[in-house]
C-alpha atoms as a PDB file:
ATOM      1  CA  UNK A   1      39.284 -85.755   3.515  1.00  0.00           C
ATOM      2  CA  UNK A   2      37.613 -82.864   2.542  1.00  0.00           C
ATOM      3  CA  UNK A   3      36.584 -82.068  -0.880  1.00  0.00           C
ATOM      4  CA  UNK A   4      38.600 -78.586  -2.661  1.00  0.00           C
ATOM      5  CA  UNK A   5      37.328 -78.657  -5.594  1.00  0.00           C
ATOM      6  CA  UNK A   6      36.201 -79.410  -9.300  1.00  0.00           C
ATOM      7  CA  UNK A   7      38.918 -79.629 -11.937  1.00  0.00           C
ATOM      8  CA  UNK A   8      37.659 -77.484 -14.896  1.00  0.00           C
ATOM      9  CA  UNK A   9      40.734 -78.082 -17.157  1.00  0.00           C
ATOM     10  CA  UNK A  10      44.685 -78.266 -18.100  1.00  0.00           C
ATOM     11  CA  UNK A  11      45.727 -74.903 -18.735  1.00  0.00           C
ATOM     12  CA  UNK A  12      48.420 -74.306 -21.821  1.00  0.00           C
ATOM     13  CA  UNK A  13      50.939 -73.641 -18.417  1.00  0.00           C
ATOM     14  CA  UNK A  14      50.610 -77.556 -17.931  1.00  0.00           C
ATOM     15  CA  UNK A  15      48.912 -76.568 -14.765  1.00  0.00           C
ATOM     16  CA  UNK A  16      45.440 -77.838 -13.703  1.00  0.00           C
ATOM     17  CA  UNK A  17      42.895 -75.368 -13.182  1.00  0.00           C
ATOM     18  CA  UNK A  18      39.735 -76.190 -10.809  1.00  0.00           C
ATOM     19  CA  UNK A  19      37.056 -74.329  -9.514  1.00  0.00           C
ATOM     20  CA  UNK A  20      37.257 -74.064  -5.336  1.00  0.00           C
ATOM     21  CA  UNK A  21      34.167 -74.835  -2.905  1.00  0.00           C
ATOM     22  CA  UNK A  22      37.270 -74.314  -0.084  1.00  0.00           C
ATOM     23  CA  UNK A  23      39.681 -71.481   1.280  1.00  0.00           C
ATOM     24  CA  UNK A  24      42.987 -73.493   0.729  1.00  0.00           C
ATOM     25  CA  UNK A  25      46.537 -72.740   1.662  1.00  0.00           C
ATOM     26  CA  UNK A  26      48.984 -72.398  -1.044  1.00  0.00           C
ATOM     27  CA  UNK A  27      51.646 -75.100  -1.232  1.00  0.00           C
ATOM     28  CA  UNK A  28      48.663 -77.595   0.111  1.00  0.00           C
ATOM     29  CA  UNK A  29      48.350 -81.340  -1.851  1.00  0.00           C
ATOM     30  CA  UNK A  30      45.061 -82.229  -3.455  1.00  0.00           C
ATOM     31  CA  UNK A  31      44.212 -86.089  -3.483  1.00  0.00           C
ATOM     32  CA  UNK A  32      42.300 -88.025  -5.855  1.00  0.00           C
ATOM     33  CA  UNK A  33      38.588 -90.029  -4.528  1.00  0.00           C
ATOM     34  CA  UNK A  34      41.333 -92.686  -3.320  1.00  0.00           C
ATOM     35  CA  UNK A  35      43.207 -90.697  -1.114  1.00  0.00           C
ATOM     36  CA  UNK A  36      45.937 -90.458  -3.772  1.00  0.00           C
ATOM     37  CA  UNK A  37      48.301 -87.475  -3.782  1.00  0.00           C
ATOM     38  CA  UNK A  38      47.730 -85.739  -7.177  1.00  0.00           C
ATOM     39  CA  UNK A  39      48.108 -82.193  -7.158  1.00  0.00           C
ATOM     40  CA  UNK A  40      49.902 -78.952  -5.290  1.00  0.00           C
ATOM     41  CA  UNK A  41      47.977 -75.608  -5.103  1.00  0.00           C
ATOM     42  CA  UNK A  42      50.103 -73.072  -6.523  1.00  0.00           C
ATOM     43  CA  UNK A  43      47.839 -70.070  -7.059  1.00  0.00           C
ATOM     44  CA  UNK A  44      44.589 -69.038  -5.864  1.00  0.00           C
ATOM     45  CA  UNK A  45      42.542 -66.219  -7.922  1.00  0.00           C
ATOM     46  CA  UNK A  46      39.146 -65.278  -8.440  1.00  0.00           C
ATOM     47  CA  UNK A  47      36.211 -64.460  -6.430  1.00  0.00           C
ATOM     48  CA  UNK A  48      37.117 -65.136  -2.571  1.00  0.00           C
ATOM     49  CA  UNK A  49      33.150 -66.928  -2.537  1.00  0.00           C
ATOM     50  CA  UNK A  50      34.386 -69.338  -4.662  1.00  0.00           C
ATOM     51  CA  UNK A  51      37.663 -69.348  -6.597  1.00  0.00           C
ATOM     52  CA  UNK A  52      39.782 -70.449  -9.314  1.00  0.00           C
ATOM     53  CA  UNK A  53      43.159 -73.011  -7.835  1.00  0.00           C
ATOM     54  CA  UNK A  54      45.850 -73.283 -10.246  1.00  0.00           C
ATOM     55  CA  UNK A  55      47.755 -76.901  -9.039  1.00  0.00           C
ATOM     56  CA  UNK A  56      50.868 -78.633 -10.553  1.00  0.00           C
ATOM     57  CA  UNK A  57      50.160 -82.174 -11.199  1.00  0.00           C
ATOM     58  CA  UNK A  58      51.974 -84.747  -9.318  1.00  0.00           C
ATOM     59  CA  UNK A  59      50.709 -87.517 -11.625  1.00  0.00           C
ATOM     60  CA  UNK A  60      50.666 -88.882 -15.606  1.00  0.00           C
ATOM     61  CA  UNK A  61      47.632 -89.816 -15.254  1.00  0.00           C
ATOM     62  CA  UNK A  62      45.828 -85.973 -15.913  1.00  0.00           C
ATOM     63  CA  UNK A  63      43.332 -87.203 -18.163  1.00  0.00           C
ATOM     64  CA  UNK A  64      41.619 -89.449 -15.365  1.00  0.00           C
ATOM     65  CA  UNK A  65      41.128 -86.129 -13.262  1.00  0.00           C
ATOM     66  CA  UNK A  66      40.104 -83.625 -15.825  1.00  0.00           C
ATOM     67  CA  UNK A  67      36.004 -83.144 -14.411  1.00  0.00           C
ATOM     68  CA  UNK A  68      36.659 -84.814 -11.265  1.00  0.00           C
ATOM     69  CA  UNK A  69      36.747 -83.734  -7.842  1.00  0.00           C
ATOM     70  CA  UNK A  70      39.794 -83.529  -5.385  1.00  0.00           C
ATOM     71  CA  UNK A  71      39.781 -83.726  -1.999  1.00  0.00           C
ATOM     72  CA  UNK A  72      42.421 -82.090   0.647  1.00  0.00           C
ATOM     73  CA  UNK A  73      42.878 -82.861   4.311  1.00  0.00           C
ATOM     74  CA  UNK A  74      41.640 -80.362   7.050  1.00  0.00           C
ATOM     75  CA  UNK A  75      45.341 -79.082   7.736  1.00  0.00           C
ATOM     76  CA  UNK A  76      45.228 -77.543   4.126  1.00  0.00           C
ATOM     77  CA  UNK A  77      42.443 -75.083   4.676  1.00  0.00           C
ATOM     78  CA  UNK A  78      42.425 -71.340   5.930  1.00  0.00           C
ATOM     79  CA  UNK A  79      40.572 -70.659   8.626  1.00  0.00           C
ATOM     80  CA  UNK A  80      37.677 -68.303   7.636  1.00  0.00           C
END
């Protein structure tokens, strides 16, 4: 696993919003630090350096992943 990201917050869209250290596909899963499938990249925006992901949640448990960091597999990355 490689690590996507930083999530920042929940936006008001119900969406989580986390700050990128990766080029990532759209449509790609983000997992949790145990390899748990929490999240699907909807939108990418922001500086191409290092942007903004906006993910739907695939879990309840959002308030155990608000400040930390999500991983996604190699497969799920542009190549750059």
């Amino acid at each position: 696993m490689l690590e996507a990201g930083t999530v920042l917050h929940l936006a008001g869209s119900g969406r989580l919003i986390l700050r990128s250290n990766a080029s990532l596909k759209i449509n790609s899963f983000l997992y949790d630090n145990k390899g748990h499938k929490v999240a699907k990249v909807m939108e990418i925006f922001g500086p191409s350096k290092s942007p903004y992901v906006s993910a739907t949640p695939l879990t309840d448990k959002i308030t155990e992943i608000l400040g930390k960091k999500l991983y996604t597999s190699k497969g799920d990355l542009n190549n750059c």
